[in-house]
C-alpha atoms as a PDB file:
ATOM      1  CA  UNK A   1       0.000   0.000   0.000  1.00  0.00           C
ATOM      2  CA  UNK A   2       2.714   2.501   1.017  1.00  0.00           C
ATOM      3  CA  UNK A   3       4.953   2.073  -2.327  1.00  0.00           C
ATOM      4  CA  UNK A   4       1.624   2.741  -4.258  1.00  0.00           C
ATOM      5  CA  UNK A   5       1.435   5.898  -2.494  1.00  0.00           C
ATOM      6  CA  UNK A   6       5.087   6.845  -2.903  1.00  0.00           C
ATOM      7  CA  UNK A   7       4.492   6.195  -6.604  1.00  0.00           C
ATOM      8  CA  UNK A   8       1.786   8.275  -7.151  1.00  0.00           C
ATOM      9  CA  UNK A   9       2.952  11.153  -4.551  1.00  0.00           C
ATOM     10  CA  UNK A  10       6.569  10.735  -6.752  1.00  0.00           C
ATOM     11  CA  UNK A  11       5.095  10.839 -10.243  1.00  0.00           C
ATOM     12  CA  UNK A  12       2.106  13.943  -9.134  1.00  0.00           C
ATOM     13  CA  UNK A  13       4.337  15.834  -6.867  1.00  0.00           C
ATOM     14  CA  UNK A  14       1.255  15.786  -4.453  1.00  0.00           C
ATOM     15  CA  UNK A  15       2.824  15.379  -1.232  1.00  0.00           C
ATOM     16  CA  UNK A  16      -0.003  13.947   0.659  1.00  0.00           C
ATOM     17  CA  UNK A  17      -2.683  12.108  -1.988  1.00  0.00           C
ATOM     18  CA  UNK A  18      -6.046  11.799  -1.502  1.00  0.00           C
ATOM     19  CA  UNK A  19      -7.279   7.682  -1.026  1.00  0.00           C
ATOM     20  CA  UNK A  20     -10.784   7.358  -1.947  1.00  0.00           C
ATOM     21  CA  UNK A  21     -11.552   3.790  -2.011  1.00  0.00           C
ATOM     22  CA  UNK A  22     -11.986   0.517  -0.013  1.00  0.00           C
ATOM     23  CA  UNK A  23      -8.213   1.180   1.045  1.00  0.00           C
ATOM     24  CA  UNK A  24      -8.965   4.326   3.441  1.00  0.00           C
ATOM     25  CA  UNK A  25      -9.805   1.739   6.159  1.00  0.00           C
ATOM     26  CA  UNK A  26      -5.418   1.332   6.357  1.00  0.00           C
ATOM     27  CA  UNK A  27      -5.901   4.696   7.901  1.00  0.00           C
ATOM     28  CA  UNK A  28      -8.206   3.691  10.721  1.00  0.00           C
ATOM     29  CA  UNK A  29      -7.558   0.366  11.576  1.00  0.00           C
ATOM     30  CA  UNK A  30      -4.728  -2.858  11.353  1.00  0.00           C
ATOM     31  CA  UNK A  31      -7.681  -5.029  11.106  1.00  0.00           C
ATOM     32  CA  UNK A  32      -8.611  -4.362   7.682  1.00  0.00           C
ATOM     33  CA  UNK A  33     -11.001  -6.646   6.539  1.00  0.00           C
ATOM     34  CA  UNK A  34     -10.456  -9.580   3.290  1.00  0.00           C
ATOM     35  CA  UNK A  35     -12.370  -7.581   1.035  1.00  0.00           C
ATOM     36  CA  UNK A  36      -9.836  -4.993   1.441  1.00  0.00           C
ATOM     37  CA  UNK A  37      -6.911  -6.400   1.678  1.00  0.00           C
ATOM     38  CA  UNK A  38      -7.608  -8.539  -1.004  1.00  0.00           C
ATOM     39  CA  UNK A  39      -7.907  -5.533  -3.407  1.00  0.00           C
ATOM     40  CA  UNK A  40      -5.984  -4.952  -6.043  1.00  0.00           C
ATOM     41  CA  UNK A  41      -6.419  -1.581  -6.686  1.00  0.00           C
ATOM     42  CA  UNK A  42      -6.374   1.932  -4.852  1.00  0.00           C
ATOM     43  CA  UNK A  43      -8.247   4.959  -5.874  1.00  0.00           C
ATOM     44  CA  UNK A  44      -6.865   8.373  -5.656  1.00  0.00           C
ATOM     45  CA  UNK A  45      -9.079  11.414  -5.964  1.00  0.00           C
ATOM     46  CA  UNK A  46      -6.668  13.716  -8.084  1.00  0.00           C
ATOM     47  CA  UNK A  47      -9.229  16.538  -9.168  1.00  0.00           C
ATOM     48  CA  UNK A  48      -6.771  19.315  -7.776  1.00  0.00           C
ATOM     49  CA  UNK A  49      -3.659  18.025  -9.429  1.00  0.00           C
ATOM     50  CA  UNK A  50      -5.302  18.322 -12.821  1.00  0.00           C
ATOM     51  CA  UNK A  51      -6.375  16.351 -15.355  1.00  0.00           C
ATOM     52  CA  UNK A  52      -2.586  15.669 -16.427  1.00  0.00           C
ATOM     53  CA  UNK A  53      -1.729  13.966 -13.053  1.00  0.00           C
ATOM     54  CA  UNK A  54      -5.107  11.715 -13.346  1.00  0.00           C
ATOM     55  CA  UNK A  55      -3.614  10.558 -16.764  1.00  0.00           C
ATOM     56  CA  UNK A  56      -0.165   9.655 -16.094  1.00  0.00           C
ATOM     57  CA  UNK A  57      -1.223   7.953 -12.535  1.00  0.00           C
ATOM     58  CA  UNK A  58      -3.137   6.009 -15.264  1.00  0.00           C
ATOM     59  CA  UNK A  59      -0.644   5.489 -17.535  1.00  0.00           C
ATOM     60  CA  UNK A  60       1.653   4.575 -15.753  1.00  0.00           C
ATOM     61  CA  UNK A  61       0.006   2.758 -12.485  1.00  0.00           C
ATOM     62  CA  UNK A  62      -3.446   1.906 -13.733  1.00  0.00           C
ATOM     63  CA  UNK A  63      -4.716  -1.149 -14.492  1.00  0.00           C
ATOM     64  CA  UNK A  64      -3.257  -1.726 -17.767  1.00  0.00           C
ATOM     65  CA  UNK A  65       0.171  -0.453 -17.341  1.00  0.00           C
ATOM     66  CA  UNK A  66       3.831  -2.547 -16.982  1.00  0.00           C
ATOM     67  CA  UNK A  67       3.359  -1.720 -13.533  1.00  0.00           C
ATOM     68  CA  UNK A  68       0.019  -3.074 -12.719  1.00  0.00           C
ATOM     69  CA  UNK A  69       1.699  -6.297 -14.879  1.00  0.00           C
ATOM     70  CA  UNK A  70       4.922  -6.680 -12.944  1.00  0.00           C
ATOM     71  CA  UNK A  71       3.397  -6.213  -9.088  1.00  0.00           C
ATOM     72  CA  UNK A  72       0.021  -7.336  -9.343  1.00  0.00           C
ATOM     73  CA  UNK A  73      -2.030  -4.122  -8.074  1.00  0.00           C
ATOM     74  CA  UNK A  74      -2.844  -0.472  -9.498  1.00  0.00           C
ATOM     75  CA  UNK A  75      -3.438   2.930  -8.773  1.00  0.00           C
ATOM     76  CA  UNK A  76      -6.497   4.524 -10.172  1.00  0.00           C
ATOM     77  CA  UNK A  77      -6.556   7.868 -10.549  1.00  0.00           C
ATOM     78  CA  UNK A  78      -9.763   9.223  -9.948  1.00  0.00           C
ATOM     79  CA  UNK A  79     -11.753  12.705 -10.785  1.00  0.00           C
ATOM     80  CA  UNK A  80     -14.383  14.782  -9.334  1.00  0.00           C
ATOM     81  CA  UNK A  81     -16.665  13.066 -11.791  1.00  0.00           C
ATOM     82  CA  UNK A  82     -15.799   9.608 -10.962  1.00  0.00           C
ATOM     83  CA  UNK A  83     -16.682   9.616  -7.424  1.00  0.00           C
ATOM     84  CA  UNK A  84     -20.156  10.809  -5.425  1.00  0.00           C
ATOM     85  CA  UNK A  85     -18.717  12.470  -2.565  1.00  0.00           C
ATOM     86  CA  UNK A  86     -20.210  13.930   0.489  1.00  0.00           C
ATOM     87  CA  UNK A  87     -20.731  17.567   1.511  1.00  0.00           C
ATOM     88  CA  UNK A  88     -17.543  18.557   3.515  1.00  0.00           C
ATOM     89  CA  UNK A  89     -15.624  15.223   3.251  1.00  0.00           C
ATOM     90  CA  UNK A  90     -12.106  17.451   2.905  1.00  0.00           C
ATOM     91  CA  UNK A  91     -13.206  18.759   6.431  1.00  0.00           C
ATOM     92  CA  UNK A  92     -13.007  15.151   7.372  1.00  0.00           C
ATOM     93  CA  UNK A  93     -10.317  13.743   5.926  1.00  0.00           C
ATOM     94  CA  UNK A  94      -8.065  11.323   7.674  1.00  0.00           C
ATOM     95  CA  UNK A  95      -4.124  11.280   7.406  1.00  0.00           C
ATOM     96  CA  UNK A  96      -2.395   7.868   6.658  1.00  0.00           C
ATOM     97  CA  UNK A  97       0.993   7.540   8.203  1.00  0.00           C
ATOM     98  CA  UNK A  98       3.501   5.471   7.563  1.00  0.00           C
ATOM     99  CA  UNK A  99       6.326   3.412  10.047  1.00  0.00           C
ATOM    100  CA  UNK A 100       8.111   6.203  11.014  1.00  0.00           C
ATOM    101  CA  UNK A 101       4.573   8.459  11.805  1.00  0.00           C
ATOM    102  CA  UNK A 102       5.057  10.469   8.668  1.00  0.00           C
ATOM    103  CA  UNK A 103       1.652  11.400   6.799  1.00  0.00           C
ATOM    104  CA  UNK A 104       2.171  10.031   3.573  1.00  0.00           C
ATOM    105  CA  UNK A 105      -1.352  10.390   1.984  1.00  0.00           C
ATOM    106  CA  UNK A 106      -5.041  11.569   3.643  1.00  0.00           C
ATOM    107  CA  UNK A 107      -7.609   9.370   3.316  1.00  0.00           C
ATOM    108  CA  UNK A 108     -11.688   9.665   3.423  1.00  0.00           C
ATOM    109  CA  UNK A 109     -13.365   9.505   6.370  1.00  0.00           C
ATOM    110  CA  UNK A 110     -14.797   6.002   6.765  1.00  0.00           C
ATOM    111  CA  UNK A 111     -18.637   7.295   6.529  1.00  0.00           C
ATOM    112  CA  UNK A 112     -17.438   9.159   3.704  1.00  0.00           C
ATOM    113  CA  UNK A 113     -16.063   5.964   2.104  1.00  0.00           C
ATOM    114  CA  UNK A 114     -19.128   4.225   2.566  1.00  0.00           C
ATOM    115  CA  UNK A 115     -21.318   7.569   0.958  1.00  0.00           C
ATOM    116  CA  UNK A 116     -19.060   7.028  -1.864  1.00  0.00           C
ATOM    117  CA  UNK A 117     -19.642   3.067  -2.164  1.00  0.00           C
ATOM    118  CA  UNK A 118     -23.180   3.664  -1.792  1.00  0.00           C
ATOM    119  CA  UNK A 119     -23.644   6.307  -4.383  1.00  0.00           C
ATOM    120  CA  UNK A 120     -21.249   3.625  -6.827  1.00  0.00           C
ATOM    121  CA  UNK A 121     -24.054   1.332  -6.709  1.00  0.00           C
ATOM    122  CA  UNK A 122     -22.068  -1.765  -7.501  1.00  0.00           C
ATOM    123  CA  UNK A 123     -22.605  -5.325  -6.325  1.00  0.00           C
ATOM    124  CA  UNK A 124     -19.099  -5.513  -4.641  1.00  0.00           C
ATOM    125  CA  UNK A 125     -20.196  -1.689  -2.803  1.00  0.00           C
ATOM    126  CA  UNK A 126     -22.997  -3.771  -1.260  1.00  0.00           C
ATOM    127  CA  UNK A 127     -20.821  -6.472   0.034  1.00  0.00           C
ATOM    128  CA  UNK A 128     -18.274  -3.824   1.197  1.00  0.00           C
ATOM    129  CA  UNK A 129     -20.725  -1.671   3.073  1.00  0.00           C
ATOM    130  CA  UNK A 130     -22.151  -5.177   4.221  1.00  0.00           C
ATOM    131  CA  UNK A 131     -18.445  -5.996   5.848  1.00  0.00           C
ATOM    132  CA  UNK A 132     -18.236  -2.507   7.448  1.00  0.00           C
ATOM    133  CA  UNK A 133     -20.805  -2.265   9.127  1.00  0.00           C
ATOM    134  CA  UNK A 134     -20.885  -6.314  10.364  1.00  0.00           C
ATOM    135  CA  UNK A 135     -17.429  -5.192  11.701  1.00  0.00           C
ATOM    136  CA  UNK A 136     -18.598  -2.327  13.428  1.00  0.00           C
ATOM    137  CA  UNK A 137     -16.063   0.196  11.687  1.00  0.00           C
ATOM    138  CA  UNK A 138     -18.717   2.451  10.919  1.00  0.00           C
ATOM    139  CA  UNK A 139     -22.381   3.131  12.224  1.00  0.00           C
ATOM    140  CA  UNK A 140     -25.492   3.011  10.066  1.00  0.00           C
ATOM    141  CA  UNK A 141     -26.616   5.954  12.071  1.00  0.00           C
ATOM    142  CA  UNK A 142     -23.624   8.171  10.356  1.00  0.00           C
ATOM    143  CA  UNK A 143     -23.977   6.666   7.553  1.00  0.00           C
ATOM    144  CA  UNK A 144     -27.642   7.487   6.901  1.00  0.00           C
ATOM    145  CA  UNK A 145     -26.632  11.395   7.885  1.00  0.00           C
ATOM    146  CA  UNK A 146     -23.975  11.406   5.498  1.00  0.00           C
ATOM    147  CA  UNK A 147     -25.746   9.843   3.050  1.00  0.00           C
ATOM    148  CA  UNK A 148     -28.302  12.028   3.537  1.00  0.00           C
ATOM    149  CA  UNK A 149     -25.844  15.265   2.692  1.00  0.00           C
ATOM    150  CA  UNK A 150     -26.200  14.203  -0.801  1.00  0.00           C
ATOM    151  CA  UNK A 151     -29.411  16.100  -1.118  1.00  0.00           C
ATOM    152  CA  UNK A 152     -27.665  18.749  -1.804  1.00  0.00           C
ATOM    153  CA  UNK A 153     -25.514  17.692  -4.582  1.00  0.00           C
ATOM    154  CA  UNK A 154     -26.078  17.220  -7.977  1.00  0.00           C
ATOM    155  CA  UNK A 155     -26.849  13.534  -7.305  1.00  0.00           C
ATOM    156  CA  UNK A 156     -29.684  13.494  -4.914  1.00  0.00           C
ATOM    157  CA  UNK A 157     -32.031  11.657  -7.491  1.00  0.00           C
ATOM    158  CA  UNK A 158     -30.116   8.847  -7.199  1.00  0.00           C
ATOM    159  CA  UNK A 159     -30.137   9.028  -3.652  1.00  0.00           C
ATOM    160  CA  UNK A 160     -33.478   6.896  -2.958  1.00  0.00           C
ATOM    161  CA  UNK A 161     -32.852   4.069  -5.331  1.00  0.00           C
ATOM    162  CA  UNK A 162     -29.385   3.242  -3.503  1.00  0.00           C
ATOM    163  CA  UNK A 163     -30.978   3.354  -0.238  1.00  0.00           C
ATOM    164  CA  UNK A 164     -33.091   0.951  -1.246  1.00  0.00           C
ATOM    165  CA  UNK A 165     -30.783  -1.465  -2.828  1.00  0.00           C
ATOM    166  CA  UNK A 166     -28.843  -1.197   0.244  1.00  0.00           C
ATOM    167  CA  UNK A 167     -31.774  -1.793   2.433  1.00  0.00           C
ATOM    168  CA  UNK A 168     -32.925  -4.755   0.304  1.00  0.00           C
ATOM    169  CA  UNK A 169     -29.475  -5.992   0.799  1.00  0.00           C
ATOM    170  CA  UNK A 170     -28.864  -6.164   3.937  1.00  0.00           C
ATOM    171  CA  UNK A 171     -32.100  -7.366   5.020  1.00  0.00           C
ATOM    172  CA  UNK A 172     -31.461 -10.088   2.530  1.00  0.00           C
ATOM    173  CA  UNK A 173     -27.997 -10.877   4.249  1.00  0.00           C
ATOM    174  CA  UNK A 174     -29.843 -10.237   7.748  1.00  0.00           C
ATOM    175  CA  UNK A 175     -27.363  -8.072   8.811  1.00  0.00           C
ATOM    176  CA  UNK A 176     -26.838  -7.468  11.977  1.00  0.00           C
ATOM    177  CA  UNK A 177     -27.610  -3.488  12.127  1.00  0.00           C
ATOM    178  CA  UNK A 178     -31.022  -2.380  12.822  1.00  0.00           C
ATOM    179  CA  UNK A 179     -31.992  -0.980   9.824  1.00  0.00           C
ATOM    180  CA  UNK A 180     -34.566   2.027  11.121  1.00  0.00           C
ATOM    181  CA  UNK A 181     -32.389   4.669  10.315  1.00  0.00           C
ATOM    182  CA  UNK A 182     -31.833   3.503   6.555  1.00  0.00           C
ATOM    183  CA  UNK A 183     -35.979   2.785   6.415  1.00  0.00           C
ATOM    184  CA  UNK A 184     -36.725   6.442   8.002  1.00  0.00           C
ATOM    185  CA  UNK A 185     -34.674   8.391   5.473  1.00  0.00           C
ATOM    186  CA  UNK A 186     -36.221   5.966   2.591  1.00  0.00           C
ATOM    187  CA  UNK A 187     -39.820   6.891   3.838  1.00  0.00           C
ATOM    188  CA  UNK A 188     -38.744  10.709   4.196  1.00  0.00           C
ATOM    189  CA  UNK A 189     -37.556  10.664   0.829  1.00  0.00           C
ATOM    190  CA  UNK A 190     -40.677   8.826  -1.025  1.00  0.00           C
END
């Protein structure tokens, strides 16, 4: 995780990237779950470095460079368009350090994460928000008052219909999180 950051803080000249993804949880906890360390990739948000930095993280550390090839993970380098992101989530932003205690990138908040995963919509979001929250590393609580911040983005019609999928989801894995937040902002918002 750390030489992916190197590499991308080396070939941007941002000093302390932005970690978007699954892999923020390295920031917050040594108990990172399978489905994260298991990834093979690691999303940077790189809006402020410009859309030349998002294309030569891509180049050469995406998914289809000699890179990606020769160590068997990636760097994705992400823009503001790519990711759903929360009201205020720089405000929140947590630093990841490495041995020696040095910041070496800032990574989203954990609620923020999950906004983010949410707002994705993907199967493997589902399963991710599903491990999460079974592991008690975030609270549906937050995560239904972050979520709810995307009302006032440019997103908020496809607020309801990932609610729902989440809700359907986890009642269908009978997760272990009382769902009455998640069903009061679904209600609110029908």
């Amino acid at each position: 995780m750390l030489d992916i950051v190197k590499r991308v803080s080396e070939l941007t000249g941002v000093e302390s990237p932005v970690i978007v993804g699954s892999q923020t949880l390295y920031a917050v906890t040594e108990s990172v779950p399978s489905i994260v360390r298991d990834s093979v990739e690691c999303d940077f948000m790189l809006a402020e470095a410009g859309i030349e930095a998002i294309q030569a993280v891509n180049h050469h550390l995406g998914i289809l460079s000699s890179f990606s090839k020769t160590k068997g993970y990636f760097a994705d380098g992400l823009g503001l368009a790519t990711v759903v992101l929360a009201p205020g989530w720089k405000d929140r932003l947590i630093p990841l350090k490495d041995d020696g205690g040095q910041t070496v990138a800032l990574c989203l908040e954990l609620h923020d994460t999950a906004v983010s995963k949410l707002m994705a919509g993907r199967d493997k979001d589902y399963v991710f928000l599903n491990e999460i929250l079974a592991s008690r590393l975030i609270s549906l609580e937050t995560l239904v008052e972050r979520a709810a911040l995307i009302l006032e983005t440019a997103h908020e019609g496809a607020l309801l219909p990932r609610l729902q999928k989440l809700f359907d989801y986890l009642r269908k894995q009978q997760a272990l999180v009382d769902l009455k937040p998640l069903s009061a902002l679904i209600s609110q918002l029908r």
